[in-house]
PDB file of N, CA and C in Angstrom:
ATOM      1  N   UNK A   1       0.837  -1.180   0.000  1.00  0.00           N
ATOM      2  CA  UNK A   1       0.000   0.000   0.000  1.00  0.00           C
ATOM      3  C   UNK A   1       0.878   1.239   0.000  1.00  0.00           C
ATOM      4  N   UNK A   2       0.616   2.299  -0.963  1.00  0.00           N
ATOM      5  CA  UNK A   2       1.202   3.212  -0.905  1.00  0.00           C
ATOM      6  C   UNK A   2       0.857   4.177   0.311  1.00  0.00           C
ATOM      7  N   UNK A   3       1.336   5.208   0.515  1.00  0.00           N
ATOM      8  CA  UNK A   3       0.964   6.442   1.145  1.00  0.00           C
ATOM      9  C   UNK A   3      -0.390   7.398   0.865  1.00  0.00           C
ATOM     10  N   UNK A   4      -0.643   7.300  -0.210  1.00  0.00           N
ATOM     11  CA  UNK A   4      -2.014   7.981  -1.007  1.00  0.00           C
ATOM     12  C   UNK A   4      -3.046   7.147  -0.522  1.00  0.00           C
ATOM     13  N   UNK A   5      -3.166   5.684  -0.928  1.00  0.00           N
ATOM     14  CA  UNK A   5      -4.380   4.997  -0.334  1.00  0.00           C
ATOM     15  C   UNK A   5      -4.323   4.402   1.082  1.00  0.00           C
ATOM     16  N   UNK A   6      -3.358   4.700   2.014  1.00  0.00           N
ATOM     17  CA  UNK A   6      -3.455   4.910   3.582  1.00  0.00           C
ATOM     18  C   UNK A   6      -4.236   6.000   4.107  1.00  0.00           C
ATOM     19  N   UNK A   7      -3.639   6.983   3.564  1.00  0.00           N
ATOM     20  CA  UNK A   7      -4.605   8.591   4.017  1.00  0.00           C
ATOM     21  C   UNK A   7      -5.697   8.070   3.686  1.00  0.00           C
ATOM     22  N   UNK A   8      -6.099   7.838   2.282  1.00  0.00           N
ATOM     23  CA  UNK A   8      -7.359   7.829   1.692  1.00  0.00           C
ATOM     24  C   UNK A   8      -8.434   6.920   2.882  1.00  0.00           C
ATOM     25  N   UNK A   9      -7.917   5.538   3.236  1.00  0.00           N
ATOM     26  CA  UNK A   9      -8.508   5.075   3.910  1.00  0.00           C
ATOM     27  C   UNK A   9      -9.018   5.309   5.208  1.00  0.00           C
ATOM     28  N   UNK A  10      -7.806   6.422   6.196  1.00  0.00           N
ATOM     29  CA  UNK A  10      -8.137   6.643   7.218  1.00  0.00           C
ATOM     30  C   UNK A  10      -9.214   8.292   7.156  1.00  0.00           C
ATOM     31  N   UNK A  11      -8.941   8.624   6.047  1.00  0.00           N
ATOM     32  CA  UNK A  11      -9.624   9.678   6.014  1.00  0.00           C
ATOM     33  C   UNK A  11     -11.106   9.217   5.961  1.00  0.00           C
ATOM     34  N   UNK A  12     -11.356   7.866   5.198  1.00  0.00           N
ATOM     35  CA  UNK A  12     -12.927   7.392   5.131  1.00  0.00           C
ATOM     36  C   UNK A  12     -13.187   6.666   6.096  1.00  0.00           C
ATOM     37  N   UNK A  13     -12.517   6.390   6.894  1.00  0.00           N
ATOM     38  CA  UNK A  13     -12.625   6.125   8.429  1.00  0.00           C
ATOM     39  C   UNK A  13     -13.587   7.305   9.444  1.00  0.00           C
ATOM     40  N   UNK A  14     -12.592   8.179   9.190  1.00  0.00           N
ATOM     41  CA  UNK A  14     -13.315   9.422   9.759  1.00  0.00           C
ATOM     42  C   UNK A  14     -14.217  10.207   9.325  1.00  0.00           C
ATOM     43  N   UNK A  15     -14.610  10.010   7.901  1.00  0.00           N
ATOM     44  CA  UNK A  15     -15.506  11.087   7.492  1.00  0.00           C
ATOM     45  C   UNK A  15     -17.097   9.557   8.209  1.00  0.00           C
ATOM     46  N   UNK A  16     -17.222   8.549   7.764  1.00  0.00           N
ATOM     47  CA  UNK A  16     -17.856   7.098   8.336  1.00  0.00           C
ATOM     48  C   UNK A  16     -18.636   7.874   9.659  1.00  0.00           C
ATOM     49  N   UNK A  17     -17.789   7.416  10.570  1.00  0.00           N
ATOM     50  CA  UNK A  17     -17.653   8.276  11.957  1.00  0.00           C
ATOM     51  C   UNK A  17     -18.620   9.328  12.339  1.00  0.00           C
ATOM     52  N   UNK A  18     -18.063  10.161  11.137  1.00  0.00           N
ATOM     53  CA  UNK A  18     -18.398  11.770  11.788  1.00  0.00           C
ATOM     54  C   UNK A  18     -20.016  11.750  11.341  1.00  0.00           C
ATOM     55  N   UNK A  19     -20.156  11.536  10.098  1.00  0.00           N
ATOM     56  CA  UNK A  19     -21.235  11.375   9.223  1.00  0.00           C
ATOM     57  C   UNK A  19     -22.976  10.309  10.180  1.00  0.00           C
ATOM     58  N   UNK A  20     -22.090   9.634  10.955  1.00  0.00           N
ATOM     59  CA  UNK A  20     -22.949   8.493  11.606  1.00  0.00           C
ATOM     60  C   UNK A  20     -23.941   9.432  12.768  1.00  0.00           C
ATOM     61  N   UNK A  21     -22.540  10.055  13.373  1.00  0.00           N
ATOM     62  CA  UNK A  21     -22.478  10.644  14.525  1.00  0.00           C
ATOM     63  C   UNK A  21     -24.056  11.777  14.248  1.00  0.00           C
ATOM     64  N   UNK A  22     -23.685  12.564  13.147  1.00  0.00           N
ATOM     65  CA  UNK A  22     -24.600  13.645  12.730  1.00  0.00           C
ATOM     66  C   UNK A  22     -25.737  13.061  12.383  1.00  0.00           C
ATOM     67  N   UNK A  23     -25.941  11.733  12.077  1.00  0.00           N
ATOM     68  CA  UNK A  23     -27.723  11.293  11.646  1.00  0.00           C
ATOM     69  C   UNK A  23     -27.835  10.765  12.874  1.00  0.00           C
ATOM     70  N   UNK A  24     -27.243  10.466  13.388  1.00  0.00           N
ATOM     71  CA  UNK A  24     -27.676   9.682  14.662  1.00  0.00           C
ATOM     72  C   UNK A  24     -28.289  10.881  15.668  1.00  0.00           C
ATOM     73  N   UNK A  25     -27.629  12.681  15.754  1.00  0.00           N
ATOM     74  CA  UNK A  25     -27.965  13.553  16.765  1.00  0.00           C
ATOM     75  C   UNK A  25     -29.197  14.117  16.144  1.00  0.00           C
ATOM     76  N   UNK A  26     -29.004  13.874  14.822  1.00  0.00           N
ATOM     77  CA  UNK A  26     -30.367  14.557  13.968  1.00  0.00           C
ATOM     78  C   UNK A  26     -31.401  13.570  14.333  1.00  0.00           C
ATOM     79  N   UNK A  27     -31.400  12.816  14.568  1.00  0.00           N
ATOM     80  CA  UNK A  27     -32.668  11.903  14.397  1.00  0.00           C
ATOM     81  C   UNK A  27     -33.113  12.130  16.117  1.00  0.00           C
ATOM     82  N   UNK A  28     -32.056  11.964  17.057  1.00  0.00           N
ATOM     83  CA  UNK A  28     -32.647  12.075  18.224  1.00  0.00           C
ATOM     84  C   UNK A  28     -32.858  13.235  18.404  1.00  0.00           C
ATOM     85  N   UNK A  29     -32.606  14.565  17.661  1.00  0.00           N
ATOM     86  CA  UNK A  29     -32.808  15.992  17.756  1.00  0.00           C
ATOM     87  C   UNK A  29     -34.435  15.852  17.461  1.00  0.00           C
ATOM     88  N   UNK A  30     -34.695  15.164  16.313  1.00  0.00           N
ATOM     89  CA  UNK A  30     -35.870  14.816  15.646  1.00  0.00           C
ATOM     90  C   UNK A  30     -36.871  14.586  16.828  1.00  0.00           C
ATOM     91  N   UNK A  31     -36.913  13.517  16.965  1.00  0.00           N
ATOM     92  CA  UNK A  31     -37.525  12.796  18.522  1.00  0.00           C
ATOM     93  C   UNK A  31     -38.112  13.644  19.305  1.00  0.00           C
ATOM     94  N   UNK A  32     -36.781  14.268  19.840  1.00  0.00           N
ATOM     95  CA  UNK A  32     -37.066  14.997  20.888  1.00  0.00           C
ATOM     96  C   UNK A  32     -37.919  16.040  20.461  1.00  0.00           C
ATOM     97  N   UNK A  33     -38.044  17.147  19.217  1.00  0.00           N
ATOM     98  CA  UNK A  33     -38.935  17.760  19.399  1.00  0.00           C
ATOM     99  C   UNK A  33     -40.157  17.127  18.656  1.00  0.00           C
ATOM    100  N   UNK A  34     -40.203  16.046  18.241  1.00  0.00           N
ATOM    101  CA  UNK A  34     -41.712  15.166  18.345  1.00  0.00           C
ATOM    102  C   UNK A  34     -42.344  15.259  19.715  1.00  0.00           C
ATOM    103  N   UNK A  35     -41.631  14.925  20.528  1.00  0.00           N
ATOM    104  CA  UNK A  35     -42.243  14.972  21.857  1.00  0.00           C
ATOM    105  C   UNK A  35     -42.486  15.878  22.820  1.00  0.00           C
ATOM    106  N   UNK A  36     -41.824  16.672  22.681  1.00  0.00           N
ATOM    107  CA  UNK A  36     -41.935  18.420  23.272  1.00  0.00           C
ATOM    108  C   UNK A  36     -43.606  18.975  22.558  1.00  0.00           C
ATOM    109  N   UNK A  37     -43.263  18.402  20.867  1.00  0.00           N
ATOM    110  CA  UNK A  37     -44.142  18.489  20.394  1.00  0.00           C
ATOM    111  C   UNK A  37     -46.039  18.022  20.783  1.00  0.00           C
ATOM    112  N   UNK A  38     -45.662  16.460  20.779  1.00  0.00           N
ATOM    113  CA  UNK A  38     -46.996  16.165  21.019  1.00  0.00           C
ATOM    114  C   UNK A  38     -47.439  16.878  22.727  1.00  0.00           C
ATOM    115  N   UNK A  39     -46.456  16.675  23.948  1.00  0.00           N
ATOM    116  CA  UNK A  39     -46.612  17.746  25.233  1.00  0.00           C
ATOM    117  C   UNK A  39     -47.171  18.630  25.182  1.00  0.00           C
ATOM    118  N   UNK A  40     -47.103  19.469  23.831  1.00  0.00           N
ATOM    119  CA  UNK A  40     -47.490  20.575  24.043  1.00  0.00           C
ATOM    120  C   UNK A  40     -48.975  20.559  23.695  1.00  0.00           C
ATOM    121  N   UNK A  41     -49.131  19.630  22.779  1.00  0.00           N
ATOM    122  CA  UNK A  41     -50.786  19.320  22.339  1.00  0.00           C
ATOM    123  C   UNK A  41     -51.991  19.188  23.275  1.00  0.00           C
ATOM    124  N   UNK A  42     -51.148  18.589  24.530  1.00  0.00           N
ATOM    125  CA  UNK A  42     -51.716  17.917  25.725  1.00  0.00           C
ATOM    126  C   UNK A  42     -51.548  16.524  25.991  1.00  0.00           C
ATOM    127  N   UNK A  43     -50.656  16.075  24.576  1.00  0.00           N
ATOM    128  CA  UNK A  43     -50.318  14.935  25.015  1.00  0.00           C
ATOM    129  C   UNK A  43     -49.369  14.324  25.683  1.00  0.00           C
ATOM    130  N   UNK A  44     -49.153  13.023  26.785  1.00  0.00           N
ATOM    131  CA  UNK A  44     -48.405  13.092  27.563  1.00  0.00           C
ATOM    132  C   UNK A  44     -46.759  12.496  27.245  1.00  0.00           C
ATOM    133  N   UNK A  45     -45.957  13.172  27.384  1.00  0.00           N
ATOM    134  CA  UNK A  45     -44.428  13.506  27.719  1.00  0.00           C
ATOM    135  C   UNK A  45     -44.360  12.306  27.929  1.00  0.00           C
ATOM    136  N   UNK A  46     -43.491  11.310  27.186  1.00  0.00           N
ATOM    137  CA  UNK A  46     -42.875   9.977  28.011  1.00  0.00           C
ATOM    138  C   UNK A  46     -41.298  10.018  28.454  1.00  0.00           C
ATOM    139  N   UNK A  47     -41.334   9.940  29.388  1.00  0.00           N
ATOM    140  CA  UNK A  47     -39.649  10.431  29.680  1.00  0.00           C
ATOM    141  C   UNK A  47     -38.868   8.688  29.585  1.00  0.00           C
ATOM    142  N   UNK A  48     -37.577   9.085  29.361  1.00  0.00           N
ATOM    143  CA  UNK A  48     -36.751   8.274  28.899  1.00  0.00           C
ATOM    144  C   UNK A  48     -36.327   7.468  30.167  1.00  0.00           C
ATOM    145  N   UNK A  49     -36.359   5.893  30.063  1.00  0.00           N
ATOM    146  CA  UNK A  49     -36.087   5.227  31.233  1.00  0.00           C
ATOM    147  C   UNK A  49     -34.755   4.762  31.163  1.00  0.00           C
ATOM    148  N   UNK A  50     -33.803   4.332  32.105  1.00  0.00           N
ATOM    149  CA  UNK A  50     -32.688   4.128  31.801  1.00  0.00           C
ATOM    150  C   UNK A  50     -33.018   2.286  32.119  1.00  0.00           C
ATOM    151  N   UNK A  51     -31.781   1.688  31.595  1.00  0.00           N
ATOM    152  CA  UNK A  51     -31.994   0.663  31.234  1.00  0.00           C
ATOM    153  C   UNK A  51     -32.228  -0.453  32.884  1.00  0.00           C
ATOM    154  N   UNK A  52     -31.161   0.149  33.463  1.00  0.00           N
ATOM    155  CA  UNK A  52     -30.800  -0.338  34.955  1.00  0.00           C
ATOM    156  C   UNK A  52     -32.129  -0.148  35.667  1.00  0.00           C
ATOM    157  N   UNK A  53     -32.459   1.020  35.827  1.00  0.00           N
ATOM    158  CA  UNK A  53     -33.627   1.690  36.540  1.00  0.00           C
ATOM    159  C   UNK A  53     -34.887   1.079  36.500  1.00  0.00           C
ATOM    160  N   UNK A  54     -35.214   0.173  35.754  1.00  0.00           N
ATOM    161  CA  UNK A  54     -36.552  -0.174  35.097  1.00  0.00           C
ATOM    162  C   UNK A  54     -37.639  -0.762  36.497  1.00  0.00           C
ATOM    163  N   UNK A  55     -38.759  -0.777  36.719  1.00  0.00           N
ATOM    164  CA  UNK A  55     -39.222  -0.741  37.889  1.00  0.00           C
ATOM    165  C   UNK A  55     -39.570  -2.423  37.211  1.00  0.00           C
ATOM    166  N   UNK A  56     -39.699  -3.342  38.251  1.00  0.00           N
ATOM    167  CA  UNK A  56     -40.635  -5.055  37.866  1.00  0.00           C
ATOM    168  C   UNK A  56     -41.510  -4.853  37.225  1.00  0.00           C
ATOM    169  N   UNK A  57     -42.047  -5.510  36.666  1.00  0.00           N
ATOM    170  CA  UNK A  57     -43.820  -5.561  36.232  1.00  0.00           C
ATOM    171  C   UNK A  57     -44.595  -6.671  37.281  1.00  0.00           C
ATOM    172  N   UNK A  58     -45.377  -6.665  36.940  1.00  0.00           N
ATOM    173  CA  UNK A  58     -46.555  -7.984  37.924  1.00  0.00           C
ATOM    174  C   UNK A  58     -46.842  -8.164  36.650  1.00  0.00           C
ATOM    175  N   UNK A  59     -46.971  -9.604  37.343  1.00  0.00           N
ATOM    176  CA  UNK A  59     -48.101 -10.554  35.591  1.00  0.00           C
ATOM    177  C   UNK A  59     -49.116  -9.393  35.034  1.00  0.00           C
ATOM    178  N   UNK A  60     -49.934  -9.562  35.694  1.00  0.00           N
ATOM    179  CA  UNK A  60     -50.975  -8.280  35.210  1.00  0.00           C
ATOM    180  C   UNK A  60     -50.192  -7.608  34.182  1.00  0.00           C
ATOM    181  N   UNK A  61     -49.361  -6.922  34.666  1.00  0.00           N
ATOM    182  CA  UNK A  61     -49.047  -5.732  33.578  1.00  0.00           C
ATOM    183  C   UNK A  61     -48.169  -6.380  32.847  1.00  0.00           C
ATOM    184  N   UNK A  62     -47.659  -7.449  32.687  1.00  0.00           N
ATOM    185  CA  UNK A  62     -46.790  -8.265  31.481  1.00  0.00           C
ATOM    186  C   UNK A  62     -47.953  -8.461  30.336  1.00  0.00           C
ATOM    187  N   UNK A  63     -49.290  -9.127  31.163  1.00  0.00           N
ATOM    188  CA  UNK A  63     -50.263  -9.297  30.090  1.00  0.00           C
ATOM    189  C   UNK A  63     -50.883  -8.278  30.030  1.00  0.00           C
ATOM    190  N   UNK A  64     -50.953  -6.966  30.285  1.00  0.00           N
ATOM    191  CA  UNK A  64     -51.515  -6.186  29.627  1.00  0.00           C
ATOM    192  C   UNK A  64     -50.817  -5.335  28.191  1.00  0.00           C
ATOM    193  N   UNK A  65     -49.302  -5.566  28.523  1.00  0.00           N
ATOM    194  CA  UNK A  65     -48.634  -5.132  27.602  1.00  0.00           C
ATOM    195  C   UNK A  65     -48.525  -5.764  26.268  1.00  0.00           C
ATOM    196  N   UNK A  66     -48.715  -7.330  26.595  1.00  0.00           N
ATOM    197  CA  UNK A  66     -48.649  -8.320  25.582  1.00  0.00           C
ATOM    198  C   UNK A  66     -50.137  -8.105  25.005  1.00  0.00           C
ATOM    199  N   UNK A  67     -50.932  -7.723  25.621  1.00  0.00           N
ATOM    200  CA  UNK A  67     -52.835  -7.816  24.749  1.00  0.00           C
ATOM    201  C   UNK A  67     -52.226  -6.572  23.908  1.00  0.00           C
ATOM    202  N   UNK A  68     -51.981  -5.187  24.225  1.00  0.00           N
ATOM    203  CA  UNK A  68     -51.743  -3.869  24.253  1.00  0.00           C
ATOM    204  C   UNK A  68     -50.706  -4.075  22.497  1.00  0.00           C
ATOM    205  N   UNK A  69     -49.997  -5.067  22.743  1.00  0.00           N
ATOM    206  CA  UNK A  69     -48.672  -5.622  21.211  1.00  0.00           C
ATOM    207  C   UNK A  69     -50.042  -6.367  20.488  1.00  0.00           C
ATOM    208  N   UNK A  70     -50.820  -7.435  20.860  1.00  0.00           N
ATOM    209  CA  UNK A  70     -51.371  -7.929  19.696  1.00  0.00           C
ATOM    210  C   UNK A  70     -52.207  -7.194  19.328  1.00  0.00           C
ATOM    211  N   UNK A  71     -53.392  -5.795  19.911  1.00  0.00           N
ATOM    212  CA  UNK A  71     -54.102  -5.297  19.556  1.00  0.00           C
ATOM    213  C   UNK A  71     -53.281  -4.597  18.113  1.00  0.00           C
ATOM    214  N   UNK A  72     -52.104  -3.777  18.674  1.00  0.00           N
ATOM    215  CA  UNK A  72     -51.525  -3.306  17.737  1.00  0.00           C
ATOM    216  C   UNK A  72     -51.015  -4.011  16.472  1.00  0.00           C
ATOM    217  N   UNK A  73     -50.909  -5.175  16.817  1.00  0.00           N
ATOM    218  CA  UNK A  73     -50.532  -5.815  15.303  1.00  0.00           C
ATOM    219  C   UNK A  73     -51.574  -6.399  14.334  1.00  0.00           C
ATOM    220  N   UNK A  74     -52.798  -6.414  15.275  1.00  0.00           N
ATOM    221  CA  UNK A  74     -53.809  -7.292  14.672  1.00  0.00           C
ATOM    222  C   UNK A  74     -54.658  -6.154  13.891  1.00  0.00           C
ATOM    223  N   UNK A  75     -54.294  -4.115  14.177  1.00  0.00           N
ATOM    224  CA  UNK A  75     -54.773  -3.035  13.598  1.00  0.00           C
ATOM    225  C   UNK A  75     -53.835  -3.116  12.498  1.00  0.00           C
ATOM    226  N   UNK A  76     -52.532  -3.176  12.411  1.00  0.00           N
ATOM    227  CA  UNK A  76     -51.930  -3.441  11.530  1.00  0.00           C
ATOM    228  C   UNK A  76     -52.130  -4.227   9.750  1.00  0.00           C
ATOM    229  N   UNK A  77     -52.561  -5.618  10.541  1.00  0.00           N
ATOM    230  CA  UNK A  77     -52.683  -6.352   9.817  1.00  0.00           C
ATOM    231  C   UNK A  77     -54.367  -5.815   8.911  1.00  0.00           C
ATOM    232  N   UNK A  78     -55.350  -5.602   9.622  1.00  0.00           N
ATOM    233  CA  UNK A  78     -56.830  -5.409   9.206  1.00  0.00           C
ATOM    234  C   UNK A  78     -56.503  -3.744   8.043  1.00  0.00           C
ATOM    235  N   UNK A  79     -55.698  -3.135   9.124  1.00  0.00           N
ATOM    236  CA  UNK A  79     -55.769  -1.990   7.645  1.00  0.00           C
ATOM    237  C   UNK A  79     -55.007  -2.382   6.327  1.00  0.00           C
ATOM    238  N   UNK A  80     -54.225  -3.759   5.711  1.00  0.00           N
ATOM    239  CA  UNK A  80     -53.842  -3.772   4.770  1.00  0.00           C
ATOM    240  C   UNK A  80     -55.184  -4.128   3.716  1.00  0.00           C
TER     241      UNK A  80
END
């Protein structure tokens, strides 16, 4: 490998990188004012849970979440 296609490569290393970095802040820039957004409608703010933090569920609310997924897929499926 010469010297020309070393740069070349590390340079597309970094532009990769940088480029990722910027859709990745745009999109959560995005998000976030979706949700500031709908807040302001009156609709409610879901704040971000951290992964550690997560409170148990009780059965109950395992199966309410699981009815709550098939309702949604089974609206899915009926509007095609």
């Amino acid at each position: 490998m010469n010297l020309n296609q070393v740069i070349n490569m590390v340079v597309r290393i970094l532009m990769r990188k940088a480029i990722h970095k910027g859709v990745n802040a745009g999109i959560g820039a995005a998000s976030d004012f979706s949700r500031r957004r709908n807040a302001a409608k009156g609709g409610a703010e879901q704040p971000r849970q951290n992964a550690g933090n997560q409170p148990q569920l009780t059965e109950q609310q395992r199966q309410a979440k699981r009815a709550v997924k098939m309702a949604s897929r089974a609206s899915r499926i009926t509007k095609l």
